[in-house]
N, C-alpha and C. Protein backbone atom coordinates (compact mmCIF):
# COMPACT_ATOMS: atom_id res chain seq x y z
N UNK A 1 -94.08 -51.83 -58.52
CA UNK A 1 -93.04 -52.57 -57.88
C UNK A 1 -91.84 -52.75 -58.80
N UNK A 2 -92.17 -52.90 -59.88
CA UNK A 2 -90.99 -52.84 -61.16
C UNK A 2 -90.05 -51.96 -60.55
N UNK A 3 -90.91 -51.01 -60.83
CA UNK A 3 -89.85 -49.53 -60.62
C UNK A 3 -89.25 -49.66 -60.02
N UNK A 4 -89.66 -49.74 -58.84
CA UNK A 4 -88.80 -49.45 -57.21
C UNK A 4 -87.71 -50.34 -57.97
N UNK A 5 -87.93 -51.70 -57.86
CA UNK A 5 -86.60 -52.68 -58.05
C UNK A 5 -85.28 -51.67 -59.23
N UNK A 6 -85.96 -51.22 -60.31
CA UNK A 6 -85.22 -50.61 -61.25
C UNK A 6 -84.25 -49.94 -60.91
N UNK A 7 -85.23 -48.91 -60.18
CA UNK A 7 -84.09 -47.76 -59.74
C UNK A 7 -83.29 -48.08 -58.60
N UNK A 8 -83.56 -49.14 -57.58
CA UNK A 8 -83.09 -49.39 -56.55
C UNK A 8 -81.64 -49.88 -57.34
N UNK A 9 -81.70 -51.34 -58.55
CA UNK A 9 -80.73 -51.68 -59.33
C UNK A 9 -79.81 -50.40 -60.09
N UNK A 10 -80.52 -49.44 -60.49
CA UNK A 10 -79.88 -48.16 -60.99
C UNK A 10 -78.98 -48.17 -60.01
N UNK A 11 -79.25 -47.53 -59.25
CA UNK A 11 -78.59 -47.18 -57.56
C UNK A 11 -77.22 -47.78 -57.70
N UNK A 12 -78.21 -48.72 -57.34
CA UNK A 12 -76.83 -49.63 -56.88
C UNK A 12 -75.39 -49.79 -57.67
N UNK A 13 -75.81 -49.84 -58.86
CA UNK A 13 -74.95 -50.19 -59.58
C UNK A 13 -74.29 -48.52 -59.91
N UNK A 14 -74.84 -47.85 -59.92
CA UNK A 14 -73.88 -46.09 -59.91
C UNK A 14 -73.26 -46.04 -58.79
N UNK A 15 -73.67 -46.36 -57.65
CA UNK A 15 -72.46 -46.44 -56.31
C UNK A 15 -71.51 -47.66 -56.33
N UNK A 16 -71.95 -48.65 -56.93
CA UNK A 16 -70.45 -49.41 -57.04
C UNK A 16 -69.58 -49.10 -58.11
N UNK A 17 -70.12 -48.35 -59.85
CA UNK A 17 -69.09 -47.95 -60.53
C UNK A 17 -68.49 -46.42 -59.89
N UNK A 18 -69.05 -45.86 -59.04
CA UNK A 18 -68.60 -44.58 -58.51
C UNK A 18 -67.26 -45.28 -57.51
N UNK A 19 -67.88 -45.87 -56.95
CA UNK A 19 -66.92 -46.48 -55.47
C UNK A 19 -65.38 -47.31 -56.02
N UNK A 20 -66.03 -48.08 -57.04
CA UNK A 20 -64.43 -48.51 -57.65
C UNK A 20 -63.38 -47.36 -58.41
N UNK A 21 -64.46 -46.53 -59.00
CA UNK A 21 -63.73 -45.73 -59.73
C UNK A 21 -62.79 -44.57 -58.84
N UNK A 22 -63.70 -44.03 -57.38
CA UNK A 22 -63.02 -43.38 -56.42
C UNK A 22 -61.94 -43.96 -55.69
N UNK A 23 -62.05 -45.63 -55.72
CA UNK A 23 -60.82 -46.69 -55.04
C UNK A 23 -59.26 -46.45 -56.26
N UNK A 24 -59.75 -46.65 -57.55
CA UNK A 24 -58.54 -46.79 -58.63
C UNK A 24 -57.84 -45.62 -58.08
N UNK A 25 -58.42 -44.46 -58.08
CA UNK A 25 -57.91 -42.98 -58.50
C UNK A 25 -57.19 -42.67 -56.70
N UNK A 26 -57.59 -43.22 -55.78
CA UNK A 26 -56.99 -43.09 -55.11
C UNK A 26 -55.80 -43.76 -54.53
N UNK A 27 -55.83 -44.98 -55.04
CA UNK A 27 -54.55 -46.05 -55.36
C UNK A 27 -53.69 -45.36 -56.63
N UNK A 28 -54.14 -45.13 -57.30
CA UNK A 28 -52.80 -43.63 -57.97
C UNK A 28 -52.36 -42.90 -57.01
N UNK A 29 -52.88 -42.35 -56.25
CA UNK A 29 -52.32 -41.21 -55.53
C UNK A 29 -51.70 -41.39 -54.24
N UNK A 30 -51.35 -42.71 -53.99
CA UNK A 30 -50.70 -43.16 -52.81
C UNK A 30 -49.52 -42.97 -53.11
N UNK A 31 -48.44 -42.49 -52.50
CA UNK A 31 -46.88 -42.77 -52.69
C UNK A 31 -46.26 -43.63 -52.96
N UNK A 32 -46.46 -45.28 -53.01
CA UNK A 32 -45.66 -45.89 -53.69
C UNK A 32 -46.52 -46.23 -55.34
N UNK A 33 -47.59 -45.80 -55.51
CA UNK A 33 -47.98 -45.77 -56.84
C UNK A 33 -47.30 -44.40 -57.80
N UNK A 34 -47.65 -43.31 -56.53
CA UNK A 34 -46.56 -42.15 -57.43
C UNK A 34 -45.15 -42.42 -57.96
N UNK A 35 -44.36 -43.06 -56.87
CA UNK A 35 -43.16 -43.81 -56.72
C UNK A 35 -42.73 -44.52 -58.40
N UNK A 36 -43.55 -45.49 -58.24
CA UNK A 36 -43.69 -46.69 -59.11
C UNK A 36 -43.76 -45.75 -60.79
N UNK A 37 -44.81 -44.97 -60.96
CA UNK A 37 -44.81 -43.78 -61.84
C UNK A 37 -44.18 -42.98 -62.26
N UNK A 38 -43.42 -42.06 -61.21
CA UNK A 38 -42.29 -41.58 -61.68
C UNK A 38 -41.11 -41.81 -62.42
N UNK A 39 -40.96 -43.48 -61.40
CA UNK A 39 -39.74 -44.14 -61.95
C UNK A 39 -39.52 -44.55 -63.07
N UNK A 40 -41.30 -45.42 -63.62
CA UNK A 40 -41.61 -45.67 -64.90
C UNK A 40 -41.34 -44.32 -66.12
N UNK A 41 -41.47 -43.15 -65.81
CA UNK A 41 -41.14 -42.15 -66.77
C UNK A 41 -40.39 -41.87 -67.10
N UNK A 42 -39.09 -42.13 -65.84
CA UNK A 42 -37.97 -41.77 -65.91
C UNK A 42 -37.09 -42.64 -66.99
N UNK A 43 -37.45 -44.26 -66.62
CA UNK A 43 -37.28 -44.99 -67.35
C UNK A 43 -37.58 -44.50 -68.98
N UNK A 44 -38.41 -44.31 -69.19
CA UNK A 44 -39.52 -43.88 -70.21
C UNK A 44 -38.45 -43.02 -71.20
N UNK A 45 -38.20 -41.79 -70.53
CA UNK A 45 -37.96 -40.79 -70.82
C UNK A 45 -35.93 -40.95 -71.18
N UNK A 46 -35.78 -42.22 -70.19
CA UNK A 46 -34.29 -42.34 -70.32
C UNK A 46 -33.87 -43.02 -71.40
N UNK A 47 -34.90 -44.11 -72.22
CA UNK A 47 -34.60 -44.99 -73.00
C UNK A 47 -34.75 -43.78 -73.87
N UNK A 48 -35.94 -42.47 -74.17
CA UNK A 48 -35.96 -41.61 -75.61
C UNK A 48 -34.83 -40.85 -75.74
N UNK A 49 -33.81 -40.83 -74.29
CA UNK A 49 -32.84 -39.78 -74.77
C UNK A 49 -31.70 -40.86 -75.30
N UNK A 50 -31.62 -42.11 -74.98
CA UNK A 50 -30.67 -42.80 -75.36
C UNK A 50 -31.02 -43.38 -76.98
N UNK A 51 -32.15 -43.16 -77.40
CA UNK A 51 -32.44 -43.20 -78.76
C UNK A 51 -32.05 -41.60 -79.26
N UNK A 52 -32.62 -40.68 -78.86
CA UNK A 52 -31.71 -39.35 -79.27
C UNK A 52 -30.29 -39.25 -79.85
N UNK A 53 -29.64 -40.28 -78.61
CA UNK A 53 -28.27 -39.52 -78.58
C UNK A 53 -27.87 -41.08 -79.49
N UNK A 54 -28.35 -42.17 -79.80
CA UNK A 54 -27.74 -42.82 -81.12
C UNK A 54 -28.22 -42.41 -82.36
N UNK A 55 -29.05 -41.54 -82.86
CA UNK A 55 -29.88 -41.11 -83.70
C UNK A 55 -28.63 -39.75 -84.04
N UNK A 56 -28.30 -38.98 -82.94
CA UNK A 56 -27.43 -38.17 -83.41
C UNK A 56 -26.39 -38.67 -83.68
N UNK A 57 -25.46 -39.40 -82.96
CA UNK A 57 -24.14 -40.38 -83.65
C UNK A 57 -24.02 -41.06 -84.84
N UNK A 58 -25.36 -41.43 -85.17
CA UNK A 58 -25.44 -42.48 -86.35
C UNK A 58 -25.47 -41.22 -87.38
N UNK A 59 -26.48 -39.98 -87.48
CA UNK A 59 -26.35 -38.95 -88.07
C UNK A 59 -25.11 -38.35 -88.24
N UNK A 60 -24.18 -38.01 -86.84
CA UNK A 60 -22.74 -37.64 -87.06
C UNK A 60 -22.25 -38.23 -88.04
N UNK A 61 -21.77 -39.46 -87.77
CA UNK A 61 -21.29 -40.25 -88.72
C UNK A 61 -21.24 -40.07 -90.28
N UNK A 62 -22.61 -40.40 -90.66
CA UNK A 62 -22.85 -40.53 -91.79
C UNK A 62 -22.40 -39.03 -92.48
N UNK A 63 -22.63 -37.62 -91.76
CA UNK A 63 -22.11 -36.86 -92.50
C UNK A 63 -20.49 -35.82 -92.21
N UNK A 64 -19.99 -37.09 -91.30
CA UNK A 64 -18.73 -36.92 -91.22
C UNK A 64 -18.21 -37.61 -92.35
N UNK A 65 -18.74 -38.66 -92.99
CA UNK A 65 -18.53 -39.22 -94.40
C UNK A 65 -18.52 -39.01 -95.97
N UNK A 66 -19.45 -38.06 -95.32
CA UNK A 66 -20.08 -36.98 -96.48
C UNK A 66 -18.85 -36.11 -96.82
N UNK A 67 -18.39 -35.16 -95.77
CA UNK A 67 -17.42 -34.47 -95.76
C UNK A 67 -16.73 -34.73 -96.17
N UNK A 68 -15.68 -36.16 -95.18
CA UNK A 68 -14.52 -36.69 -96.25
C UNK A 68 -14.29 -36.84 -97.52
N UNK A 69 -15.69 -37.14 -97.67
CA UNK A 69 -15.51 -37.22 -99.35
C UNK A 69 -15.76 -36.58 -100.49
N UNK A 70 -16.35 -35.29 -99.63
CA UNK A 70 -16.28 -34.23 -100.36
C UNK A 70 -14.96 -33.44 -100.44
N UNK A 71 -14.13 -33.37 -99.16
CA UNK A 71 -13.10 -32.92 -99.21
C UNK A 71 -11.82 -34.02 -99.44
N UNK A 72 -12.29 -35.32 -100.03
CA UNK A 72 -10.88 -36.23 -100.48
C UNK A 72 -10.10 -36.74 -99.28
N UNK A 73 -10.77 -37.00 -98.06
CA UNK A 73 -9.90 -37.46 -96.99
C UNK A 73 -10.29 -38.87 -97.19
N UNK A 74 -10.97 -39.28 -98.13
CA UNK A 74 -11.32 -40.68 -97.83
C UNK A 74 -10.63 -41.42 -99.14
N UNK A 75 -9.91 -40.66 -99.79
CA UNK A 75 -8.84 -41.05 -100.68
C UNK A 75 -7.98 -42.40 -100.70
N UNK A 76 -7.07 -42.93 -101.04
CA UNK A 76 -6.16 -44.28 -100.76
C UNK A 76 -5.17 -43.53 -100.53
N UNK A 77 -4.55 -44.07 -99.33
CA UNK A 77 -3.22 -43.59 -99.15
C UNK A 77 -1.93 -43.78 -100.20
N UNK A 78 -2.17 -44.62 -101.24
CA UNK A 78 -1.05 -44.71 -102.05
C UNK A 78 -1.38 -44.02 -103.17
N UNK A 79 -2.54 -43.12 -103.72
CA UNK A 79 -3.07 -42.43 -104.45
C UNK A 79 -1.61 -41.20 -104.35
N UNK A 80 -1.66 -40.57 -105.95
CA UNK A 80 -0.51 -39.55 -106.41
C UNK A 80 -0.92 -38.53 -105.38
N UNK A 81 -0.02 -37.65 -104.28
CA UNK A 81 -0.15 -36.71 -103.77
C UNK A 81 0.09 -35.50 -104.78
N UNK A 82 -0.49 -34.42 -104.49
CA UNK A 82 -0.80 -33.54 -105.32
C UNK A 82 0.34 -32.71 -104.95
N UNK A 83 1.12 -31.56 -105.70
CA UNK A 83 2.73 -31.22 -105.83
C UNK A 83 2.28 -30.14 -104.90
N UNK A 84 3.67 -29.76 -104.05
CA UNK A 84 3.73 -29.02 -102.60
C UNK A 84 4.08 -27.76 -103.17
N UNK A 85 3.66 -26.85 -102.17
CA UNK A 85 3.46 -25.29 -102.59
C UNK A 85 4.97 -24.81 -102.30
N UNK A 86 5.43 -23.74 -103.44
CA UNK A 86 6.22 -23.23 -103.45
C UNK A 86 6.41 -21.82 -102.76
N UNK A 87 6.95 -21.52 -101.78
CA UNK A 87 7.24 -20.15 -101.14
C UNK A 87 8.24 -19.53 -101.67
N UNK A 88 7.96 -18.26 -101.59
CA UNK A 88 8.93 -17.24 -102.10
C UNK A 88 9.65 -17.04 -100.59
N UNK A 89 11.29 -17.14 -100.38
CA UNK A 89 11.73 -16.62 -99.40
C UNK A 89 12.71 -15.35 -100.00
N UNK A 90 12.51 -14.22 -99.00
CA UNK A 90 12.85 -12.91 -98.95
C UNK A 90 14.22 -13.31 -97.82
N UNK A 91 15.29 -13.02 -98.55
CA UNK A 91 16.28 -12.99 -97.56
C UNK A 91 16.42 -11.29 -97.10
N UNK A 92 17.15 -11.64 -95.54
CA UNK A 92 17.22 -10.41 -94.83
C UNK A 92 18.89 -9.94 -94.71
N UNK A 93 18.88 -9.84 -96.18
CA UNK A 93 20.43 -9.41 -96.07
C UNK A 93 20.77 -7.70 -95.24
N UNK A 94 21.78 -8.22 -94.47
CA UNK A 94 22.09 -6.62 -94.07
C UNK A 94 23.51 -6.84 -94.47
N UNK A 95 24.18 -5.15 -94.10
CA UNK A 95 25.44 -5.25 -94.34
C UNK A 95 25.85 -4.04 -93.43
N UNK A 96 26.97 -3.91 -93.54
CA UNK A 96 27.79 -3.34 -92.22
C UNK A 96 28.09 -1.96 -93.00
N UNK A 97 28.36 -0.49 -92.34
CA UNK A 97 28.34 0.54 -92.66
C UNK A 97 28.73 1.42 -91.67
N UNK A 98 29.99 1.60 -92.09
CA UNK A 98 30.73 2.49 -90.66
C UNK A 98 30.22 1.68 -89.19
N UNK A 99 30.35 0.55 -88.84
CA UNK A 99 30.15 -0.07 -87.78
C UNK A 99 28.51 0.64 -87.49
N UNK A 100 27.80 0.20 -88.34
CA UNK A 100 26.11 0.42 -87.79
C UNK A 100 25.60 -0.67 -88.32
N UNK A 101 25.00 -1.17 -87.68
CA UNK A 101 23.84 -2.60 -88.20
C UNK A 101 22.45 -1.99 -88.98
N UNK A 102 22.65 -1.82 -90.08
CA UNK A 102 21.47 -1.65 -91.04
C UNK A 102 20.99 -2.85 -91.75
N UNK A 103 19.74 -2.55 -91.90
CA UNK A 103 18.60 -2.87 -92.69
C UNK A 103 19.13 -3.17 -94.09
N UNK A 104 18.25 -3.76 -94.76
CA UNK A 104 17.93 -4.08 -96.22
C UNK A 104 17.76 -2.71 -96.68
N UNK A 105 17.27 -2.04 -96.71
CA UNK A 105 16.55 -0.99 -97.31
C UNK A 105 17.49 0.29 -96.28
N UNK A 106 18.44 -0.16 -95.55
CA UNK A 106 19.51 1.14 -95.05
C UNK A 106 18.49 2.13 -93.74
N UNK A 107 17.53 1.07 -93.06
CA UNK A 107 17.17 1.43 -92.01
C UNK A 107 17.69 0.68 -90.95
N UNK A 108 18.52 1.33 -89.25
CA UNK A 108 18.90 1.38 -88.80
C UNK A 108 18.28 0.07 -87.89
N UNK A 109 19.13 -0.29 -87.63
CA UNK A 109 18.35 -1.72 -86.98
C UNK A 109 18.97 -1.94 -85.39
N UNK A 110 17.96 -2.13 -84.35
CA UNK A 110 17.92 -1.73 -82.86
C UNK A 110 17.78 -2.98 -82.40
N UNK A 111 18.90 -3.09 -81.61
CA UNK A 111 18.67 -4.37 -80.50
C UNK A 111 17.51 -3.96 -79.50
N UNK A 112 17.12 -5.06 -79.31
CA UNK A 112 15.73 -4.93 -78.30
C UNK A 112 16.43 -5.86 -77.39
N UNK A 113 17.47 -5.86 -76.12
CA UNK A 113 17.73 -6.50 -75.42
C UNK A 113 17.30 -5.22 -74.02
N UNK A 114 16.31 -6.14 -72.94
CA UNK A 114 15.75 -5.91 -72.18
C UNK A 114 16.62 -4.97 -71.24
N UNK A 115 18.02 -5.51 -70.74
CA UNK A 115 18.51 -5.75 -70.01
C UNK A 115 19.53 -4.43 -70.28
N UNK A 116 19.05 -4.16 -71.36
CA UNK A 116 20.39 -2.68 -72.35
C UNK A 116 19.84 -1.53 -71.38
N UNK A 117 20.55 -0.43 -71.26
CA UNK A 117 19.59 0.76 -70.34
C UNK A 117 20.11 1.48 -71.52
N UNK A 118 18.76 2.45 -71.49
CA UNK A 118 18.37 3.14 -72.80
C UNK A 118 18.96 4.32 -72.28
């Protein structure tokens, strides 16, 4: 008589952890639990990109700082400016020659007006 009771208690108790466990899993799978889930991920997933994208700014930053000061933009503005580059200018002297417009170097020099008929 033990027995019987045992296994009858076995029983029982495997069909009620079966039966709750088949109730949970199907209360997941109802549409407003999917609902509720999704949204939660989205959430989820929206707060990791908004940590992403301050993680990259704060990163920008710091080696947009780097730069400056590797390249001296982060200098004092009343600091000695360093002396301005000198260009060589080539003048384009021409000169007149039997009424012809020449060149520096006595090459013949051509109006490019559109409107001239060649």
């Amino acid at each position: 008589m033990f027995r019987r009771t045992f296994w009858f208690t076995a029983g029982a108790a495997a069909g009620v952890w079966a039966t709750t466990k088949v109730n949970r899993k199907l209360k997941k799978l109802t549409p407003e639990s999917l609902a509720a889930q999704a949204a939660n991920k989205a959430i989820e997933a929206g707060h990791k990109l908004k940590d992403f994208a301050l993680d990259v700014r704060d990163n920008m930053v710091e080696r947009e700082a780097e730069l400056g000061e590797a390249l001296g933009l982060n200098a004092h503005p009343d600091a000695a400016l360093p002396a301005g580059r000198r260009f060589a200018v080539i003048e384009n002297t021409t000169h007149d020659s039997d009424n012809k417009k020449t060149q520096y170097l006595g090459t013949p020099r051509h109006s490019y007006n559109r409107n001239e008929d060649h």
